[in-house]
Each structure stands twice: as structure tokens, then as C-alpha cells.
N, C-alpha and C. Protein backbone atom coordinates (compact mmCIF):
# COMPACT_ATOMS: atom_id res chain seq x y z
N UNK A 1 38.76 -34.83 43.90
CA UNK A 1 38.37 -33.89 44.91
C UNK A 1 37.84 -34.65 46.11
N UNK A 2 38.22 -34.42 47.15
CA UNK A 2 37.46 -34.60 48.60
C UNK A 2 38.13 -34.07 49.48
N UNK A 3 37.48 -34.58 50.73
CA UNK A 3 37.68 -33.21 51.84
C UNK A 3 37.75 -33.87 52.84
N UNK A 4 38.29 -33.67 54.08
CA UNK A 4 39.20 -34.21 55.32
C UNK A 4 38.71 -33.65 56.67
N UNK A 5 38.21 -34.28 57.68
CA UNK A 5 37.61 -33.36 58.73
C UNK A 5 38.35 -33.94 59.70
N UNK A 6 39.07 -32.95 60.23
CA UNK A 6 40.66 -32.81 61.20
C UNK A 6 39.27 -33.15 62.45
N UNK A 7 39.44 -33.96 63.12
CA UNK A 7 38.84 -34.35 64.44
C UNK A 7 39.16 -33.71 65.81
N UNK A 8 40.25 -33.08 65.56
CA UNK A 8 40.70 -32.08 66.64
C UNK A 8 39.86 -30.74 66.92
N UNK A 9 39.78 -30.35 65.43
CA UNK A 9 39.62 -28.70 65.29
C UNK A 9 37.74 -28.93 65.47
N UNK A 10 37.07 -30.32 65.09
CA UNK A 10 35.53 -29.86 64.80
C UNK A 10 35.05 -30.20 66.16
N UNK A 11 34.08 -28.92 66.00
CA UNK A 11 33.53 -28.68 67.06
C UNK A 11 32.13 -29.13 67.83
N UNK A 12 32.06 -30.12 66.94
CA UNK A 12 31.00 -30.81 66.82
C UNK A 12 29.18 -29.92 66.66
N UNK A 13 30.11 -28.86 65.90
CA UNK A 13 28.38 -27.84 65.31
C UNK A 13 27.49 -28.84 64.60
N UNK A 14 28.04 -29.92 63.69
CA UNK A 14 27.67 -30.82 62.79
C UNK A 14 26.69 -30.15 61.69
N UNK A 15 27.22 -28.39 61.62
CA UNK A 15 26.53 -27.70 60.17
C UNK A 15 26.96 -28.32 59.17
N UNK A 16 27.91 -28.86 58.47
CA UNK A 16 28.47 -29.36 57.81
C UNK A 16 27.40 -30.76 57.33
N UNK A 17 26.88 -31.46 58.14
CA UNK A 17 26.12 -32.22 57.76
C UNK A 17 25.11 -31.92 56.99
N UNK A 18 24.60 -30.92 57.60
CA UNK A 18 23.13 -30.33 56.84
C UNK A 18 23.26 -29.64 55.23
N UNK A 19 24.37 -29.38 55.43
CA UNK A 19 24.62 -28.84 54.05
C UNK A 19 25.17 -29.45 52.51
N UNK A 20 25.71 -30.83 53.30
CA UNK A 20 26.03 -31.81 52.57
C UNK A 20 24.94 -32.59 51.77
N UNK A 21 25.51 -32.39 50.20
CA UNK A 21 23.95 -32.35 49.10
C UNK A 21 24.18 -33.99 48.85
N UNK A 22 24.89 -34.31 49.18
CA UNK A 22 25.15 -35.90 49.21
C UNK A 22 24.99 -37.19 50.55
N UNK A 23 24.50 -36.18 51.33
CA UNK A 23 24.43 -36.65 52.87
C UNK A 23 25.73 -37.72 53.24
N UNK A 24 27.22 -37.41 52.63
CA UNK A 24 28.26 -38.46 53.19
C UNK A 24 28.69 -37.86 54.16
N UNK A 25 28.34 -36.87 54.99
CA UNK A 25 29.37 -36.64 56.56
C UNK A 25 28.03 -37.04 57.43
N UNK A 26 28.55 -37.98 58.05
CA UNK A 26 27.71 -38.06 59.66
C UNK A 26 28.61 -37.94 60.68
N UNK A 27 27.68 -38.27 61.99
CA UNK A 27 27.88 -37.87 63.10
C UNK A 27 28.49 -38.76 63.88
N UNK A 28 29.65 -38.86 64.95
CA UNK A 28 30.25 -40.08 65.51
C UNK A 28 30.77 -39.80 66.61
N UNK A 29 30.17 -39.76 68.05
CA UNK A 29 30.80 -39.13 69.12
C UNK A 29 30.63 -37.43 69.44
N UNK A 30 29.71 -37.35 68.45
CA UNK A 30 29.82 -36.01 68.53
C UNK A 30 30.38 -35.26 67.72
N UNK A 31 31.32 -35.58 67.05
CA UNK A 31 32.30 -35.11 65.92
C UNK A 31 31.53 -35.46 64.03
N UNK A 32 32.07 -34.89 63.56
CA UNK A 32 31.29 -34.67 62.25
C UNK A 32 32.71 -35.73 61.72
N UNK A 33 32.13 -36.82 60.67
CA UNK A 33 33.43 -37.46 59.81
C UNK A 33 33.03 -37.55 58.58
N UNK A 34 33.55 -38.09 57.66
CA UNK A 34 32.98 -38.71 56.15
C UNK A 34 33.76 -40.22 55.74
N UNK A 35 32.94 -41.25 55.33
CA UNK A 35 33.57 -42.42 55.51
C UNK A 35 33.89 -42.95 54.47
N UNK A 36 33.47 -42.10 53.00
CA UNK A 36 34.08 -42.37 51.65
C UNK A 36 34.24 -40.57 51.09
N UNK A 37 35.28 -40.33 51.63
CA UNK A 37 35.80 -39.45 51.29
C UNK A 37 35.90 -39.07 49.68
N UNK A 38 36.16 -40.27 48.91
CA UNK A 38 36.22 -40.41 47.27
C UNK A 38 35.01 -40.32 47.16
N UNK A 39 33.60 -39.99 47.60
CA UNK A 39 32.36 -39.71 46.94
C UNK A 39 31.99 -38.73 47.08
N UNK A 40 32.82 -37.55 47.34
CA UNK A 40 32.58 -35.85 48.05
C UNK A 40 32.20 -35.51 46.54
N UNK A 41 31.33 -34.50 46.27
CA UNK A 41 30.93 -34.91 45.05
C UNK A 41 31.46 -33.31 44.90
N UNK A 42 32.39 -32.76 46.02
CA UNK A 42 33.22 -31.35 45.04
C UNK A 42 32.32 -30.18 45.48
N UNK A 43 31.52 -29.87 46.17
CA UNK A 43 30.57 -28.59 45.93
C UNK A 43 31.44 -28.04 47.07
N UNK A 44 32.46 -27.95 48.10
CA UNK A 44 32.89 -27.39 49.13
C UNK A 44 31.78 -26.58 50.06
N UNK A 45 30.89 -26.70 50.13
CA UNK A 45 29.14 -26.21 51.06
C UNK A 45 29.80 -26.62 52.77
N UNK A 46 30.36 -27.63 52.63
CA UNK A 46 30.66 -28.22 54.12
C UNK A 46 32.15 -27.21 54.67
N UNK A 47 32.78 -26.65 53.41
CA UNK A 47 34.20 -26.10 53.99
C UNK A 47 33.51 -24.63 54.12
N UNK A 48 32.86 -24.34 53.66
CA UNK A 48 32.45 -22.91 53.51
C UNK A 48 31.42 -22.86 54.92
N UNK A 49 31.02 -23.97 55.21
CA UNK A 49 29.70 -24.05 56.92
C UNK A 49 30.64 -23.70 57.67
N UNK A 50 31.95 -24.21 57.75
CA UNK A 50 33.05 -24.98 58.93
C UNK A 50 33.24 -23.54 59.59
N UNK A 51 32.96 -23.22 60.95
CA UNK A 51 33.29 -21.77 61.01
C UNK A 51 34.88 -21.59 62.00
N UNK A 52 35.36 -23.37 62.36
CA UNK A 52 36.47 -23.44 63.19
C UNK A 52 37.76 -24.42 62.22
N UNK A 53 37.74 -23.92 60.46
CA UNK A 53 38.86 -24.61 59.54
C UNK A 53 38.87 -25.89 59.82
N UNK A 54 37.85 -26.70 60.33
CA UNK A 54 38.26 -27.93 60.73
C UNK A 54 37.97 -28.93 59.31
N UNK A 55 37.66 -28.68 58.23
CA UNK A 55 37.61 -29.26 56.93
C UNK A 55 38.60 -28.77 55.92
N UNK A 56 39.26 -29.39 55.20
CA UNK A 56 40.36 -29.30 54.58
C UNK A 56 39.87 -29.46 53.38
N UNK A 57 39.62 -29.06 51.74
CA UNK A 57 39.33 -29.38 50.67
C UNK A 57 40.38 -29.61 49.74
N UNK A 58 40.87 -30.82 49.72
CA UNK A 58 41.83 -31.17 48.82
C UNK A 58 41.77 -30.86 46.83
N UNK A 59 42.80 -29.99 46.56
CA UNK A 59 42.63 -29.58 45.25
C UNK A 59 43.66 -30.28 44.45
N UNK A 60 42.93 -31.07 43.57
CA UNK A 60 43.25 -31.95 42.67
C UNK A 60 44.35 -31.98 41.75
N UNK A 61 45.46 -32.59 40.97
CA UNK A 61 45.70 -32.18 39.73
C UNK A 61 44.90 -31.43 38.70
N UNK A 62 44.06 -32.57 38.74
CA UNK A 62 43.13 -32.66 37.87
C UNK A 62 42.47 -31.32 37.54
N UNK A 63 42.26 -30.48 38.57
CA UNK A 63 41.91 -28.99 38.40
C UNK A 63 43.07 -27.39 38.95
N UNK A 64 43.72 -28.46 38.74
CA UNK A 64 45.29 -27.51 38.69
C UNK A 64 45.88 -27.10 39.94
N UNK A 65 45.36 -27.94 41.38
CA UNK A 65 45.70 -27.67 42.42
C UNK A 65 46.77 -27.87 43.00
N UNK A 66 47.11 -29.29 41.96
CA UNK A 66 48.45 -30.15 42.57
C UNK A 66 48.72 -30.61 44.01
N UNK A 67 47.60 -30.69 44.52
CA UNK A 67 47.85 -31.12 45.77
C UNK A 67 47.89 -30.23 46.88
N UNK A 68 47.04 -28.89 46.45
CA UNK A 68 46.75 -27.98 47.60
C UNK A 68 45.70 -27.88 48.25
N UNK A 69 45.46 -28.05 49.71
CA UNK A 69 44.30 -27.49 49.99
C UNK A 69 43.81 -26.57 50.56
N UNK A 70 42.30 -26.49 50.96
CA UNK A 70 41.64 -24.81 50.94
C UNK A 70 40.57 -25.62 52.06
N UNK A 71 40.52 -24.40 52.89
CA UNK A 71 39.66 -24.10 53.70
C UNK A 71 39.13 -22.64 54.16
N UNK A 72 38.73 -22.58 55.07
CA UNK A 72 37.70 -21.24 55.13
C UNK A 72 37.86 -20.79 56.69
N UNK A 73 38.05 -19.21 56.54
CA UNK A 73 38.07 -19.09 57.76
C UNK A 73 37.42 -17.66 57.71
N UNK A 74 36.56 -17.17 58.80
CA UNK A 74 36.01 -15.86 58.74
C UNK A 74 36.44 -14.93 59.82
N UNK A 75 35.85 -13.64 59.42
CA UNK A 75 36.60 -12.32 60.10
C UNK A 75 35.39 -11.48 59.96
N UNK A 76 33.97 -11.42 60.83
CA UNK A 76 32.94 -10.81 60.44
C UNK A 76 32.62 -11.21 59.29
N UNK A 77 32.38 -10.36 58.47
CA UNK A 77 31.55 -11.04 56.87
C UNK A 77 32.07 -11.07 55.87
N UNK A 78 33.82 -11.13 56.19
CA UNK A 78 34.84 -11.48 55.25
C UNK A 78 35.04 -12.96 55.68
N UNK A 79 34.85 -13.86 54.63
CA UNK A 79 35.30 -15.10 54.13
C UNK A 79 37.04 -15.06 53.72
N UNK A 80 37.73 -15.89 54.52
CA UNK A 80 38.95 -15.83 53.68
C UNK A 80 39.35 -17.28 53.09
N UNK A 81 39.22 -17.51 52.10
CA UNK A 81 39.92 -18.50 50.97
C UNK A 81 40.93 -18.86 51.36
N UNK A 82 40.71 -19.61 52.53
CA UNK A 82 43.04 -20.01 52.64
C UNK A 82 43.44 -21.13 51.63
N UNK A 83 44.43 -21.06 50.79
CA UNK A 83 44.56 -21.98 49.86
C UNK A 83 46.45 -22.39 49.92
N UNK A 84 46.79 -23.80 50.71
CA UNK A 84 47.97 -24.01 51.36
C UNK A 84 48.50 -24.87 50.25
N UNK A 85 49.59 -24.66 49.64
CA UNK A 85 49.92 -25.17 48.39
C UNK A 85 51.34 -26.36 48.89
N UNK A 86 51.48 -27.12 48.23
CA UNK A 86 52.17 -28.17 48.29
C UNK A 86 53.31 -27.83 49.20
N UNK A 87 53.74 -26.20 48.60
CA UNK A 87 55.40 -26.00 49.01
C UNK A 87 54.94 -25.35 50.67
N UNK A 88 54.13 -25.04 50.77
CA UNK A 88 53.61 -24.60 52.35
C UNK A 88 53.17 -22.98 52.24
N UNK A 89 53.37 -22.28 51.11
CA UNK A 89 52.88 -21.44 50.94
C UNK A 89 51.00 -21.33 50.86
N UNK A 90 51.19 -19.91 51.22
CA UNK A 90 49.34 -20.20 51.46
C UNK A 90 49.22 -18.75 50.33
N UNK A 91 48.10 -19.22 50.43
CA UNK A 91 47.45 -17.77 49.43
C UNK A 91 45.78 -17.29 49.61
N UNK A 92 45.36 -16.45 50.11
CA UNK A 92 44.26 -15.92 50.78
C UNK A 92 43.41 -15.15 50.01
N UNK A 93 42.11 -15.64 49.41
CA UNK A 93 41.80 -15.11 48.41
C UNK A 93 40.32 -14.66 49.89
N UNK A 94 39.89 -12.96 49.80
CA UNK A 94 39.14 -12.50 50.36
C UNK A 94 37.42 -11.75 49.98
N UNK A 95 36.60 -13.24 50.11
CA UNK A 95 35.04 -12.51 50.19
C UNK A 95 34.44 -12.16 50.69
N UNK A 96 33.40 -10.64 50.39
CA UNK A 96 32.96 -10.17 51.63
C UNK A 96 31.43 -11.31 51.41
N UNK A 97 30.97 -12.03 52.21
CA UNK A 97 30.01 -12.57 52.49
C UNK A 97 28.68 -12.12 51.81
N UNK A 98 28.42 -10.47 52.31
CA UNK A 98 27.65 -10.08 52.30
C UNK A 98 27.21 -9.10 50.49
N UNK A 99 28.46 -9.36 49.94
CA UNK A 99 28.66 -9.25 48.11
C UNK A 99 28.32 -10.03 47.55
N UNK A 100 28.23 -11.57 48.14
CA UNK A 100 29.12 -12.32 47.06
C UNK A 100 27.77 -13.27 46.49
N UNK A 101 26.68 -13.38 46.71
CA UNK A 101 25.19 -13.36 45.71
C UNK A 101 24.52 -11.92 45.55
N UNK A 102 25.18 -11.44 44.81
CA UNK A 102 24.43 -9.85 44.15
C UNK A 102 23.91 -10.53 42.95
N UNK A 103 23.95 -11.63 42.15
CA UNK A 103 23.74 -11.65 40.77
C UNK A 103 22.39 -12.45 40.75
């Protein structure tokens, strides 16, 4: 598992930093990066901050992703799960924000 911060798309909010329980994304020009990508320790907190898709969460074999990844994009207080699978198909799994700690 790790995760990819497209330098184009970030907007340099650098929320993503703060939320990172491992402190590996810093700051560089303004832009948010991560410089051992192989130590993302998996919690996706930084794809779920990103409010402009600019983090990519690469899904593993290993957890049945095969090489798809997921990012986050919102619509008011719907979260949408974009999940772009090898063949280019995407699949959009939809949370309302404001549900989704009831427990």
C-alpha cells in the first residue's frame, strides 16, 4: 500500500500533512510530497483530507486491488470513493459524510 501526490492537482492546503499519523508527507515549494512512499503505513486519512483528488491510494494485490487506485472526491457531504481499476474502469462507492461515525 502507498499513495502518490500528483503535484499538479495539490493545492498546496498541506491538510494532508496534519493528518498523516506517520508524519511522511512534507512540505516542498509549497506543494505537499512523500519521500518513502513504501512507509505509508495504509490508513488513507491523507486521501480522504485531499479535497482537490490530488492523492492517489494505490490498492495492492495483496488486498485484492490488483493494482487499482482510489481517491476521494466530494459533492457537499457526499464522499465519493472513486476506485480506477487496472482496465480503466472506475467504480464509485458513495458516503454521506455526515452518517458515516453513527457507531
Amino acid at each position: 500500500m502507498s499513495i502518490k501526490i500528483n503535484q499538479e492537482k495539490c493545492v498546496g492546503c498541506l491538510s494532508c500533512i496534519l493528518v498523516c499519523p506517520g508524519s511522511l508527507i512534507k512540505e516542498k515549494d509549497g506543494k505537499a510530497y512523500i519521500k518513502y512512499p513504501k512507509d505509508c503505513w495504509g490508513c488513507a486519512s491523507c486521501v480522504k483530507e485531499c479535497k482537490v483528488c490530488a492523492i492517489d491510494y494505490y490498492l495492492g494485490a495483496d488486498i485484492g486491488g490488483n493494482g487499482s487506485k482510489l481517491n476521494v472526491s466530494y459533492e457537499g457531504d457526499i464522499l465519493h470513493w472513486n476506485i480506477t481499476k487496472g482496465d480503466g474502469s472506475v467504480l464509485v462507492i458513495d458516503v454521506n459524510s455526515k452518517d458515516s461515525n453513527q457507531y
